[in-house]
C-alpha atoms as a PDB file:
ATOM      1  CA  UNK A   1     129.963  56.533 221.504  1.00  0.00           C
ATOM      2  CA  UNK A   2     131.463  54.320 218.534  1.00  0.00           C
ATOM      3  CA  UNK A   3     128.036  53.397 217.219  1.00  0.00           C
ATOM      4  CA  UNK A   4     127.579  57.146 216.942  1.00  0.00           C
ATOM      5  CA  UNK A   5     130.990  57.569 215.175  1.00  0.00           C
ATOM      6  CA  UNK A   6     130.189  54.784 212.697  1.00  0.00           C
ATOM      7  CA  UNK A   7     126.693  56.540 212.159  1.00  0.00           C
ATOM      8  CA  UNK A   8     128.258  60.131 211.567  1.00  0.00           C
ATOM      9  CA  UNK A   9     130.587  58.266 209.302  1.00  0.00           C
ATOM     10  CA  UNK A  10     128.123  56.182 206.825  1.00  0.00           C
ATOM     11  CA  UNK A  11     125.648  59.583 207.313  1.00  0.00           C
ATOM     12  CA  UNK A  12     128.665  61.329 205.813  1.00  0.00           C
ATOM     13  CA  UNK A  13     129.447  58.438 203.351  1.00  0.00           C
ATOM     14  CA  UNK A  14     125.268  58.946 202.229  1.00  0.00           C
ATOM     15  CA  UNK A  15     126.075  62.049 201.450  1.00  0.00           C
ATOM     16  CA  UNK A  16     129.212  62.094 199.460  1.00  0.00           C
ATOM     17  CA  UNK A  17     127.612  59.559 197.907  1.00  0.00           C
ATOM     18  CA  UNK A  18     124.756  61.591 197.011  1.00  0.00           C
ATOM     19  CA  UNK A  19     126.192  64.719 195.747  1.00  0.00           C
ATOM     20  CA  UNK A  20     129.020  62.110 193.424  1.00  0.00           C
ATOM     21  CA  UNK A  21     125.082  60.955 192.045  1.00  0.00           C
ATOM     22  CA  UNK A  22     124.054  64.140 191.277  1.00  0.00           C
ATOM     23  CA  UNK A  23     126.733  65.462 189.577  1.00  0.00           C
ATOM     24  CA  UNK A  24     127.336  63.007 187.386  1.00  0.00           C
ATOM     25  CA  UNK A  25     123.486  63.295 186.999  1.00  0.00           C
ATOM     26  CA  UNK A  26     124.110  66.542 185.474  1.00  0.00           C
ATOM     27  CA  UNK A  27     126.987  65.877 183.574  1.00  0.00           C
ATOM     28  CA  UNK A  28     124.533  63.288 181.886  1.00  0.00           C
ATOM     29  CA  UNK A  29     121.281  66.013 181.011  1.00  0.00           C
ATOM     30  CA  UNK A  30     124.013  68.039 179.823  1.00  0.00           C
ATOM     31  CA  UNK A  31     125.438  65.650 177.644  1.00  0.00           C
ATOM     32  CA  UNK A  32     121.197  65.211 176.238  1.00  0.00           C
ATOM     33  CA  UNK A  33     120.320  62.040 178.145  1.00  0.00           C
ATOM     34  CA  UNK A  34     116.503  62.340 179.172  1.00  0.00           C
ATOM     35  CA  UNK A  35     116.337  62.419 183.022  1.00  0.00           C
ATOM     36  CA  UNK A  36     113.617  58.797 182.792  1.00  0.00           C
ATOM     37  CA  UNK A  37     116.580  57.248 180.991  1.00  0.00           C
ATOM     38  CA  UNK A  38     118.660  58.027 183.229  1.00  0.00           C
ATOM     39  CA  UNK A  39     116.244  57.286 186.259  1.00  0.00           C
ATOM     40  CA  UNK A  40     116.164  53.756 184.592  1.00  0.00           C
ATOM     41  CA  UNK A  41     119.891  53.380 184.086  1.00  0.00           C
ATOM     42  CA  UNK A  42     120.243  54.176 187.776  1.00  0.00           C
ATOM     43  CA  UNK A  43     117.546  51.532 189.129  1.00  0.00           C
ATOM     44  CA  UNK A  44     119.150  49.311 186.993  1.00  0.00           C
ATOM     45  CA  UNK A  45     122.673  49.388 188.160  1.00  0.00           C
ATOM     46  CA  UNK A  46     121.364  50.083 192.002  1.00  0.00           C
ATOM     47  CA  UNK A  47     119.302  46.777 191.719  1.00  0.00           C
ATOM     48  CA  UNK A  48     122.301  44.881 190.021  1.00  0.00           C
ATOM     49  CA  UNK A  49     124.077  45.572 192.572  1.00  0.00           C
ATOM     50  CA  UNK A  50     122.370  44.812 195.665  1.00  0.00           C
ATOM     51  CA  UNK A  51     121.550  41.738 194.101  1.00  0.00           C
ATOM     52  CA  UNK A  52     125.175  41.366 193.513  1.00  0.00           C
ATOM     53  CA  UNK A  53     126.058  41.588 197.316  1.00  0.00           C
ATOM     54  CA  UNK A  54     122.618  41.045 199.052  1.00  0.00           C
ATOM     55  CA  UNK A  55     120.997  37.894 197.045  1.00  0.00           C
ATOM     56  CA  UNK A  56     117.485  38.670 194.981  1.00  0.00           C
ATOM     57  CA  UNK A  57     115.015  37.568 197.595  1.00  0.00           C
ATOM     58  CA  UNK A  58     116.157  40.090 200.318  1.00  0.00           C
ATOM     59  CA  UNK A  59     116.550  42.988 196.843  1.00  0.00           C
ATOM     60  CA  UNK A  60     112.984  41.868 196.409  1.00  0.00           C
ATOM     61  CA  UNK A  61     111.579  42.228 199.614  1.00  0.00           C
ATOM     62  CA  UNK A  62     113.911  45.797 199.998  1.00  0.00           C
ATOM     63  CA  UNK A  63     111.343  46.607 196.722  1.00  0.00           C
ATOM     64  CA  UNK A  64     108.081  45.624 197.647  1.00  0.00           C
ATOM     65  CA  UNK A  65     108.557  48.009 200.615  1.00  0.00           C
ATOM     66  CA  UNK A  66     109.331  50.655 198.448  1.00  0.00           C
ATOM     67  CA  UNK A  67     105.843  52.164 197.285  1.00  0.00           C
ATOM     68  CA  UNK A  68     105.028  52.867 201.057  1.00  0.00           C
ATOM     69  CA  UNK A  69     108.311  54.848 201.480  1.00  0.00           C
ATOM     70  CA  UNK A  70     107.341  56.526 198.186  1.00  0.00           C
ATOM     71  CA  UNK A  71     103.827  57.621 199.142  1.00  0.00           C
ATOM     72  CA  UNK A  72     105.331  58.884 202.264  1.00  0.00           C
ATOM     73  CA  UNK A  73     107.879  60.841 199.973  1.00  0.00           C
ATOM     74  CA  UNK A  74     110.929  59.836 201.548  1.00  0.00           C
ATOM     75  CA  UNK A  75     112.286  60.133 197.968  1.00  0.00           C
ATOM     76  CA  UNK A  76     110.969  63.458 197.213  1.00  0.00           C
ATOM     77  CA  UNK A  77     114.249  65.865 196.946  1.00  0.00           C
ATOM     78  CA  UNK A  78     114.247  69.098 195.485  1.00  0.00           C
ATOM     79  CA  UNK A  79     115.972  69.155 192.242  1.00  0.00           C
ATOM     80  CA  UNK A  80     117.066  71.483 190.129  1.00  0.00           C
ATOM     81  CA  UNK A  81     117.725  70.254 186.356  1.00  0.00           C
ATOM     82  CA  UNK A  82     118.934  72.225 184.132  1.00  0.00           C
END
């Protein structure tokens, strides 16, 4: 029952998370910062700081299993930008 707590808990954590992300994501294409920048700023300062708390060999092997999770779009979200 705990482990499902703690799940619930970081699921809900994810999501907060998410929707901060987006916003702010927003904010920025209505400010007139190009969505790739932006992509790029955010891979950048996700990256920095994984490597920050995980180390860069377990950051790298986190991103050479990326393209599979791509191709099985586990990234694809609808978006709407305005």
């Amino acid at each position: 029952m705990h482990e499902d707590t703690e799940d619930h808990q970081i699921a809900e954590k994810k999501r907060a998370a998410l929707a901060y992300l987006t916003q702010a994501w927003d904010e920025a294409l209505a400010e007139g910062i190009d969505s790739e920048i932006l992509a790029h700023a955010a891979l950048f300062a996700a990256l920095s700081d994984l490597i920050t708390t995980y180390g860069e060999e377990p950051v790298a092997k986190l991103v050479n299993k990326l393209a599979d999770r791509i191709l099985d779009s586990e990234f694809t979200l609808p978006r709407n930008f305005h």
